[in-house]
N, C-alpha and C. Protein backbone atom coordinates (compact mmCIF):
# COMPACT_ATOMS: atom_id res chain seq x y z
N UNK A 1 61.07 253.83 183.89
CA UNK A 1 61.70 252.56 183.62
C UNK A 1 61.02 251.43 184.40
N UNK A 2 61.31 251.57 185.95
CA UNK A 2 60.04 250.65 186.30
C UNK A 2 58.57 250.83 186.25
N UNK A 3 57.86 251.45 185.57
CA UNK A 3 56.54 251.73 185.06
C UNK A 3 56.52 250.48 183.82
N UNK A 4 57.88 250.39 182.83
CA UNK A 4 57.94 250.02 181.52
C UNK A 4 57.56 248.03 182.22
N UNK A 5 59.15 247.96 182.94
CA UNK A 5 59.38 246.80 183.34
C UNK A 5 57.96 245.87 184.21
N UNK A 6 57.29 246.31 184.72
CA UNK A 6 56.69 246.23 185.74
C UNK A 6 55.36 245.90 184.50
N UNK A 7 54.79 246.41 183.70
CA UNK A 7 54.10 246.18 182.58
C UNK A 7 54.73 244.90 181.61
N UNK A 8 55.49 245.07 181.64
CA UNK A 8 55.82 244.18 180.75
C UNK A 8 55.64 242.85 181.47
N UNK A 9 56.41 242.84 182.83
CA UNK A 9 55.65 241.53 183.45
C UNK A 9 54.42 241.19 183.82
N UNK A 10 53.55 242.24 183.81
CA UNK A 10 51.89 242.46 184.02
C UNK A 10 51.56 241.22 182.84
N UNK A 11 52.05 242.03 181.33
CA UNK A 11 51.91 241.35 180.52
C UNK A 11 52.08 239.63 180.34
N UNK A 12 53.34 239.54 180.78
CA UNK A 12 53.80 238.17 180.85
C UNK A 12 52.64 237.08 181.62
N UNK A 13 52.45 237.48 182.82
CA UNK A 13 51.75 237.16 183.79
C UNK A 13 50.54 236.78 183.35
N UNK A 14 49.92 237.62 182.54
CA UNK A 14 47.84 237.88 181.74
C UNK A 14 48.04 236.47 180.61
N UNK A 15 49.55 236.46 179.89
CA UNK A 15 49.69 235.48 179.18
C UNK A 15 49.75 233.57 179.92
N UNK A 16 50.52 233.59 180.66
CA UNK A 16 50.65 232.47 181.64
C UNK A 16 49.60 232.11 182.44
N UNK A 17 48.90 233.10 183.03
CA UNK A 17 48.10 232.67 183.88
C UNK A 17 46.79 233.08 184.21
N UNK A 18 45.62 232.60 184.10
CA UNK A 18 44.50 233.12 184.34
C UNK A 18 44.07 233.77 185.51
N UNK A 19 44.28 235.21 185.37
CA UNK A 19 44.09 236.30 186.36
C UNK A 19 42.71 236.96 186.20
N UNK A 20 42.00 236.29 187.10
CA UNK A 20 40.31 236.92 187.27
C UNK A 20 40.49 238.25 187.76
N UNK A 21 41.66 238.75 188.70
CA UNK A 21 41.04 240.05 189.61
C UNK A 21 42.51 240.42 190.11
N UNK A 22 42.19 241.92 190.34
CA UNK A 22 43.62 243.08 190.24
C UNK A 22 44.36 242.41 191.76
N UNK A 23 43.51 241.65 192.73
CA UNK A 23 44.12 240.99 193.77
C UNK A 23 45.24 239.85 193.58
N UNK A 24 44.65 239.20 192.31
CA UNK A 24 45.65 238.11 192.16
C UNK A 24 46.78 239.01 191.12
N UNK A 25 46.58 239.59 190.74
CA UNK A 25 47.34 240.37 189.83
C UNK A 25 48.92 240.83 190.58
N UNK A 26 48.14 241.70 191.54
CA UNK A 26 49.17 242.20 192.91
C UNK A 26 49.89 241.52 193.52
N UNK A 27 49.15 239.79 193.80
CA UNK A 27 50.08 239.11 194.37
C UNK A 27 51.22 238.16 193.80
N UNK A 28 50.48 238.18 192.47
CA UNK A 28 51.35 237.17 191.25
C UNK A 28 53.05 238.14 191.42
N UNK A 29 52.50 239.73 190.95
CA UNK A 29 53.63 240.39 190.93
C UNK A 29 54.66 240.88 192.20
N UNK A 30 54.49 240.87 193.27
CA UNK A 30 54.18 240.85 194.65
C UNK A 30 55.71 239.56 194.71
N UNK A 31 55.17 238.09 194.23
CA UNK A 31 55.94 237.55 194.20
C UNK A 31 57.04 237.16 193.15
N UNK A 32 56.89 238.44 192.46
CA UNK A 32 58.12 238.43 191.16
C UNK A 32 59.29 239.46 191.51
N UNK A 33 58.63 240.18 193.04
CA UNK A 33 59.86 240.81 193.60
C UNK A 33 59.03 242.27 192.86
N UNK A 34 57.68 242.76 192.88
CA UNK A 34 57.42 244.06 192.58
C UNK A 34 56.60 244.20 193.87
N UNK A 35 56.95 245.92 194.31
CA UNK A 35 56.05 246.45 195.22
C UNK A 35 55.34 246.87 194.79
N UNK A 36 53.81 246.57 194.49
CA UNK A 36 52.76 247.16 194.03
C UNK A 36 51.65 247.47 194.80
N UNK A 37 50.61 248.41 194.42
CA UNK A 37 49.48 248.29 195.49
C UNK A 37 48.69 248.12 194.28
N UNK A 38 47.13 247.88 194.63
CA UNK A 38 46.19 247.84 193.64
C UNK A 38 45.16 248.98 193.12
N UNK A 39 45.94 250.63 193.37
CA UNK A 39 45.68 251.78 192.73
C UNK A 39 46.25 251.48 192.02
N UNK A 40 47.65 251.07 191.64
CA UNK A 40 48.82 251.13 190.73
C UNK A 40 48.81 250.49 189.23
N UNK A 41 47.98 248.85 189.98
CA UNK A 41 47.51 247.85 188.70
C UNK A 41 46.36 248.15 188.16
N UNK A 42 45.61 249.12 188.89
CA UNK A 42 44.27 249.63 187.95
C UNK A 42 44.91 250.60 187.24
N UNK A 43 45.68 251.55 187.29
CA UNK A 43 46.31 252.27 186.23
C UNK A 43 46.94 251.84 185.34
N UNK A 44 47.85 250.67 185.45
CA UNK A 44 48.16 249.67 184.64
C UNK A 44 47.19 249.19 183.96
N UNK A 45 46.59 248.72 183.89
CA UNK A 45 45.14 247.49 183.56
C UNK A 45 44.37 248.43 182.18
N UNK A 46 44.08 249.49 182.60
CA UNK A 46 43.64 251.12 182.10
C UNK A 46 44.74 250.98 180.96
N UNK A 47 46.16 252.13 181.41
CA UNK A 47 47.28 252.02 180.22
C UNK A 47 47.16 250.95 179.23
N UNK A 48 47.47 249.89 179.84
CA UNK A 48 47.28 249.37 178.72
C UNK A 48 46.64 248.24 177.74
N UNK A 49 44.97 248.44 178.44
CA UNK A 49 43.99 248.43 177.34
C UNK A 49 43.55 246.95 177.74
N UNK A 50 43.99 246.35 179.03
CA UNK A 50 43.54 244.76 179.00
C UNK A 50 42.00 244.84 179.60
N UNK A 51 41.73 243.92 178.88
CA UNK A 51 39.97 243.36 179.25
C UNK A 51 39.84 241.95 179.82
N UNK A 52 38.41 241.57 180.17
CA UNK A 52 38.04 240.21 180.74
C UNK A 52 37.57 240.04 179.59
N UNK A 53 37.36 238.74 179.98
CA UNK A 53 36.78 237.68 178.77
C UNK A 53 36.92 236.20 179.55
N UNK A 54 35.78 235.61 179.14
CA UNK A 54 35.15 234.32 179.81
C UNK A 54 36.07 233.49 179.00
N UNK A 55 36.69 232.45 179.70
CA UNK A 55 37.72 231.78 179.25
C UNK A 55 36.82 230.45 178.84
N UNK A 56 35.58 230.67 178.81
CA UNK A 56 35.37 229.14 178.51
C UNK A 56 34.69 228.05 179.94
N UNK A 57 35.54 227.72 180.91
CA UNK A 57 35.22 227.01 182.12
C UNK A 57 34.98 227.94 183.36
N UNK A 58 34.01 228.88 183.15
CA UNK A 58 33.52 229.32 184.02
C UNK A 58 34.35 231.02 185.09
N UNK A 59 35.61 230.75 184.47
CA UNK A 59 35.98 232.23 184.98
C UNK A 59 36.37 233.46 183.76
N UNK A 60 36.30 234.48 184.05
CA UNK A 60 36.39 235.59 183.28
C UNK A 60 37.69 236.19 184.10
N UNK A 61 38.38 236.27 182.73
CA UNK A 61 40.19 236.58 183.19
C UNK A 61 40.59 238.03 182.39
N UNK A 62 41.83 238.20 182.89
CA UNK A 62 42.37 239.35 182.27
C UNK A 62 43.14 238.93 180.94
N UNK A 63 42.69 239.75 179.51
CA UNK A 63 43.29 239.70 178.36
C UNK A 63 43.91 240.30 177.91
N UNK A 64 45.28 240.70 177.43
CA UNK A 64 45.79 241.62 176.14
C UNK A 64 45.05 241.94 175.22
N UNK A 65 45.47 243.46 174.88
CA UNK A 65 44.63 243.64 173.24
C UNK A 65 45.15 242.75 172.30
N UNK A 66 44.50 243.13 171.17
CA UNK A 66 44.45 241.95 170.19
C UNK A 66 45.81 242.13 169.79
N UNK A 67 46.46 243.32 169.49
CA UNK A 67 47.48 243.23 169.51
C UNK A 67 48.95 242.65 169.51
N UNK A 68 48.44 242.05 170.80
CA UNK A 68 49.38 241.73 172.09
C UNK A 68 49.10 239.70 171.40
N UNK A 69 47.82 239.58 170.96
CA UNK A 69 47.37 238.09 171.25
C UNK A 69 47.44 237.76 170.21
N UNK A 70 46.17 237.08 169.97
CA UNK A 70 45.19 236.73 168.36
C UNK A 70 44.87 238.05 167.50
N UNK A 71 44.75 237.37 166.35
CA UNK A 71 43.78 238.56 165.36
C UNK A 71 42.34 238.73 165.75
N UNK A 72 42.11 240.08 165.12
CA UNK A 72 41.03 240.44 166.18
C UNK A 72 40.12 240.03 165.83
N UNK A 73 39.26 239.75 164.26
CA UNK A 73 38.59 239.08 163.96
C UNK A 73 38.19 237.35 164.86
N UNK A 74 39.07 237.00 165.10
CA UNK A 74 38.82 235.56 165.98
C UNK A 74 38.46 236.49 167.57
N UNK A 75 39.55 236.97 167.93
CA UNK A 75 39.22 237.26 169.20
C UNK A 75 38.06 237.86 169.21
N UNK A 76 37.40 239.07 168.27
CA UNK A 76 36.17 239.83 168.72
C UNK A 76 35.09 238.68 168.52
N UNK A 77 35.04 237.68 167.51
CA UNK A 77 34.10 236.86 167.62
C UNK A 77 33.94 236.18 168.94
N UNK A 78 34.95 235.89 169.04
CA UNK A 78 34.91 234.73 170.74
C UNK A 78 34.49 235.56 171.38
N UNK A 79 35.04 237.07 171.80
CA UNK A 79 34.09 237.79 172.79
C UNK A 79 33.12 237.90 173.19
N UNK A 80 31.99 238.03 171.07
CA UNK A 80 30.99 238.36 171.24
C UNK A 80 30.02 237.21 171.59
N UNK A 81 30.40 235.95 171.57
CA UNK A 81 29.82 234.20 171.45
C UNK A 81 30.07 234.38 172.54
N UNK A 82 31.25 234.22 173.76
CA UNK A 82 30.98 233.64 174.52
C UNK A 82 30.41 234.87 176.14
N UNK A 83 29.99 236.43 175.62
CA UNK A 83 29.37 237.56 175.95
C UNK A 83 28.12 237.33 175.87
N UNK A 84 27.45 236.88 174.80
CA UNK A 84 26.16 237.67 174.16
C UNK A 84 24.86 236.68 174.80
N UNK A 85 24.10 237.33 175.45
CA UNK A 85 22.81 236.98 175.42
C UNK A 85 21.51 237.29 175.04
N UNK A 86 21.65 238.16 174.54
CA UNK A 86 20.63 239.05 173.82
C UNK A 86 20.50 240.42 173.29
N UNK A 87 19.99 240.57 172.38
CA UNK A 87 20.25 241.83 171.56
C UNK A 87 19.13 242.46 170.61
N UNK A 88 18.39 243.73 171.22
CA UNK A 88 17.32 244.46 171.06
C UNK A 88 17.74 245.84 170.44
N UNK A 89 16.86 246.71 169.44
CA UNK A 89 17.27 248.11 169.33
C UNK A 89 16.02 248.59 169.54
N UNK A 90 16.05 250.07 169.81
CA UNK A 90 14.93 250.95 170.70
C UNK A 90 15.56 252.55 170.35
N UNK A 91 14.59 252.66 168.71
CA UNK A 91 15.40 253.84 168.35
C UNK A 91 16.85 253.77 168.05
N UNK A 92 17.49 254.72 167.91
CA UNK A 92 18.95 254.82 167.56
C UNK A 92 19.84 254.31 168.31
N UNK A 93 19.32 253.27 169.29
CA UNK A 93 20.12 252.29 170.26
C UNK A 93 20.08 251.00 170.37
N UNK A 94 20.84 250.09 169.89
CA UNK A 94 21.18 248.77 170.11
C UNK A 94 21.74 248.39 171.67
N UNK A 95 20.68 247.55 172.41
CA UNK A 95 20.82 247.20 173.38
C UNK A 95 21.46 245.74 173.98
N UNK A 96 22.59 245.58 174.26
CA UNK A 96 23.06 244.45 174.29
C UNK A 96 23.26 243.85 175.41
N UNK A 97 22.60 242.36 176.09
CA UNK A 97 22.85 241.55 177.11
C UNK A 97 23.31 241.01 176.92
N UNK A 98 24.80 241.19 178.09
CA UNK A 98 25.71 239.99 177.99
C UNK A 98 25.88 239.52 179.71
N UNK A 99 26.61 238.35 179.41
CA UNK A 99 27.03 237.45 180.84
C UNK A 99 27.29 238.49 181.93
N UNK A 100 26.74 237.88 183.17
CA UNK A 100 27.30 239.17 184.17
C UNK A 100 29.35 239.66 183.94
N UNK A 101 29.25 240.46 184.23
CA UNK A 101 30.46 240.70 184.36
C UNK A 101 31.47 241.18 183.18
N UNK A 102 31.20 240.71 182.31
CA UNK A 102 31.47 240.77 180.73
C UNK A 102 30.86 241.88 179.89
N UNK A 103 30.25 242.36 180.33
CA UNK A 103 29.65 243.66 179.33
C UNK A 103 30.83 244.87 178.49
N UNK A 104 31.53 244.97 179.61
CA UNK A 104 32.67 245.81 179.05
C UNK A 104 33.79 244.99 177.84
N UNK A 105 33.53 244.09 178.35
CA UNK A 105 34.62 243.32 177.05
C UNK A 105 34.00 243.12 175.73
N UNK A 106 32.95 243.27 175.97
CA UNK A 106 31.96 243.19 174.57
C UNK A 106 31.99 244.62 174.22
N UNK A 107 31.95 245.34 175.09
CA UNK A 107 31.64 246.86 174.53
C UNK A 107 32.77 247.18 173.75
N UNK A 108 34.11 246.72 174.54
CA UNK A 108 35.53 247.08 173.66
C UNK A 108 35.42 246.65 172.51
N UNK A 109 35.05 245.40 172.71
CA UNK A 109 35.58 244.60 170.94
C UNK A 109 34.33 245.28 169.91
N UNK A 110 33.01 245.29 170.42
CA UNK A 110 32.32 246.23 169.36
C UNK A 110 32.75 247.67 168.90
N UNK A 111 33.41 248.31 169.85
CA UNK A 111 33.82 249.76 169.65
C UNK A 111 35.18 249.54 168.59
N UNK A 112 36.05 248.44 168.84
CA UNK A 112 37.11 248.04 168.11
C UNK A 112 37.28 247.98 166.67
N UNK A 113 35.83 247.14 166.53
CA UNK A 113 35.51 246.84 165.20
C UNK A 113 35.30 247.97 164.46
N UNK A 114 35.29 249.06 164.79
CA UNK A 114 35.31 250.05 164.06
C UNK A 114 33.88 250.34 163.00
N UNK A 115 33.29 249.67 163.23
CA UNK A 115 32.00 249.77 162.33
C UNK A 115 31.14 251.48 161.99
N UNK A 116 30.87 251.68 161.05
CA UNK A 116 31.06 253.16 160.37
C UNK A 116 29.67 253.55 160.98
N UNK A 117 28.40 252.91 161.56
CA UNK A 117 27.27 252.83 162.17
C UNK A 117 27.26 253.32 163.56
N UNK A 118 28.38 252.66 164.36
CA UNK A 118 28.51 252.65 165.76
C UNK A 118 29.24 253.99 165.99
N UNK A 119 28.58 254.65 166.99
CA UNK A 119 28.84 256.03 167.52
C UNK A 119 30.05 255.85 168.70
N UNK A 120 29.18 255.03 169.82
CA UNK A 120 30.38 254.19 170.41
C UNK A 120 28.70 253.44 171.52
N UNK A 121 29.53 253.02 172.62
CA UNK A 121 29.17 252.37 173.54
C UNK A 121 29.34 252.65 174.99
N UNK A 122 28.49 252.62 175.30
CA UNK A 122 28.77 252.73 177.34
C UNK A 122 28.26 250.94 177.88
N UNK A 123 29.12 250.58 178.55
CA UNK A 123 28.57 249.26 179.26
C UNK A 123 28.72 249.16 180.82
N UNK A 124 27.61 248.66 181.01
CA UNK A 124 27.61 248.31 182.55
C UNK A 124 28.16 247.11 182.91
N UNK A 125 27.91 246.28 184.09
CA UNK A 125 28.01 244.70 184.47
C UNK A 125 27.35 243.83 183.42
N UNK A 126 26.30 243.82 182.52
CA UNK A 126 26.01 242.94 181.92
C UNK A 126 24.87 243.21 180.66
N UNK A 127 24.89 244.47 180.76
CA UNK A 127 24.16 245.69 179.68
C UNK A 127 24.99 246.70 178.89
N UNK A 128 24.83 246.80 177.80
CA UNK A 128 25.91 247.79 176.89
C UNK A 128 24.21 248.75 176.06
N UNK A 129 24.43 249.96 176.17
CA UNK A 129 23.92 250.76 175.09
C UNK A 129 25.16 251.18 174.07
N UNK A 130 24.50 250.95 172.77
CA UNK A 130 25.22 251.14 171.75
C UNK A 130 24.76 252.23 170.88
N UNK A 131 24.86 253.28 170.99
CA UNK A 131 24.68 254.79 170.00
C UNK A 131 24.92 254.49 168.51
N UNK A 132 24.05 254.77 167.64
CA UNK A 132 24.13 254.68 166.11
C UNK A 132 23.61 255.40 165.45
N UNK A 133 23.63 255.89 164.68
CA UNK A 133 22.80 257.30 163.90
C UNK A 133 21.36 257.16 163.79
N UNK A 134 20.54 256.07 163.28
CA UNK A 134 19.24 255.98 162.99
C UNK A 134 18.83 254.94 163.44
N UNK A 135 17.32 254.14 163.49
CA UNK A 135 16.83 253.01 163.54
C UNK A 135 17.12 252.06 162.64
N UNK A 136 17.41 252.41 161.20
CA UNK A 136 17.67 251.16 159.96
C UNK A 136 19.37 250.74 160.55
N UNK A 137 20.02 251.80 161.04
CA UNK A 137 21.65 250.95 161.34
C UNK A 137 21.62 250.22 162.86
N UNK A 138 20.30 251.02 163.41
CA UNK A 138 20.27 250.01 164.42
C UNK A 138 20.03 248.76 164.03
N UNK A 139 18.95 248.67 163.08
CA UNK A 139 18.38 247.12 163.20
C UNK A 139 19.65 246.83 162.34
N UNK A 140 20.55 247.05 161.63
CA UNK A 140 21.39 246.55 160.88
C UNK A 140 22.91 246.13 162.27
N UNK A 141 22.94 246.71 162.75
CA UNK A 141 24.39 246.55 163.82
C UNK A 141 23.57 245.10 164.57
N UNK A 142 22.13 245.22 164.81
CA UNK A 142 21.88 244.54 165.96
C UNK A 142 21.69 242.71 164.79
N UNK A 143 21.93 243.07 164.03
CA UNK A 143 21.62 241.80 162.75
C UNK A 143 23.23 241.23 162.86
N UNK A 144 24.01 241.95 162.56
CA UNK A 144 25.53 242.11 162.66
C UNK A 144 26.00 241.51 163.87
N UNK A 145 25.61 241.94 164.91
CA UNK A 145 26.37 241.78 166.63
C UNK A 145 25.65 239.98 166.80
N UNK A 146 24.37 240.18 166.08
CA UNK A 146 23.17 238.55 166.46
C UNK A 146 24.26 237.75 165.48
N UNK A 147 24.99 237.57 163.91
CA UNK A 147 25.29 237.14 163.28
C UNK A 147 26.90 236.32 163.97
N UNK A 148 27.22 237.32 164.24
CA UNK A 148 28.57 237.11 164.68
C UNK A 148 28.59 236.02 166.28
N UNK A 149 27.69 236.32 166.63
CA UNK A 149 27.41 235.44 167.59
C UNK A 149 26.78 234.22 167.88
N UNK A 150 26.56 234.03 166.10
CA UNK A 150 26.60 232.68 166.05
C UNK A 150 24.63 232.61 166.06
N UNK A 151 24.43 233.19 166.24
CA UNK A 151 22.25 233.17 166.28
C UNK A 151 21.75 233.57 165.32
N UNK A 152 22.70 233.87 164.44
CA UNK A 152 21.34 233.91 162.55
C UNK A 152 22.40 232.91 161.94
């Protein structure tokens, strides 16, 4: 029950206020009258499925799934526009540079999209390899990921 409650204001909180990091997270809730530590909100954060994403003026905050927000079509675009810096394939791998810090939020929303090509994705701080069956769906995902981002 307080696992449920305690999420749900997580939630509230990601909506209201731009939360860069599980510190401000802890203390936002901290002062809503929850005892939390920040093992607790990374298990939270995990459960249930929130990502960063560059808000635009320079910080990268915590988001709800699409779910929770916008349709995902808008949201995965904004991800991938305001993520993407470049995008190479090398064999059956589409290689994607994005903003420091942001790699994983790009990796989600590409894995999201469900695309019948994409195997899945591993991302680092600001590098994603993207697994795909052959070189022609590579160069085709990496035409796709460039399109959506606004560069063809």
């Amino acid at each position: 029950m307080m696992k449920v409650k305690r999420q749900g204001k997580i939630a509230e909180i990601i909506r209201r206020y731009e939360i860069e990091t599980q510190e401000e997270l802890v203390r936002k809730l901290q002062e809503q009258g929850f005892s939390v530590t920040q093992a607790t909100i990374s298990r939270d954060i995990r459960e249930m499925h929130l990502s960063k994403v560059s808000t635009g003026n320079g910080k990268i905050c915590y988001v709800l799934p699409e779910s929770q927000t916008e349709g995902s079509a808008e949201k995965y675009g904004r991800i991938l526009k305001e993520g993407f810096v470049s995008c190479n394939s090398a064999g059956n791998l589409v290689v994607i540079r994005t903003s420091p810090g942001i790699a994983m939020a790009v990796a989600t929303a590409i894995d999201d999209l469900s695309w019948d090509e994409v195997m899945g994705c591993i991302a680092g701080d600001d590098t994603i390899f993207c697994a795909v069956h052959n070189e022609e769906e590579a160069r085709q995902v990496k035409e796709r990921i460039s399109k959506i981002a606004g560069l063809q």
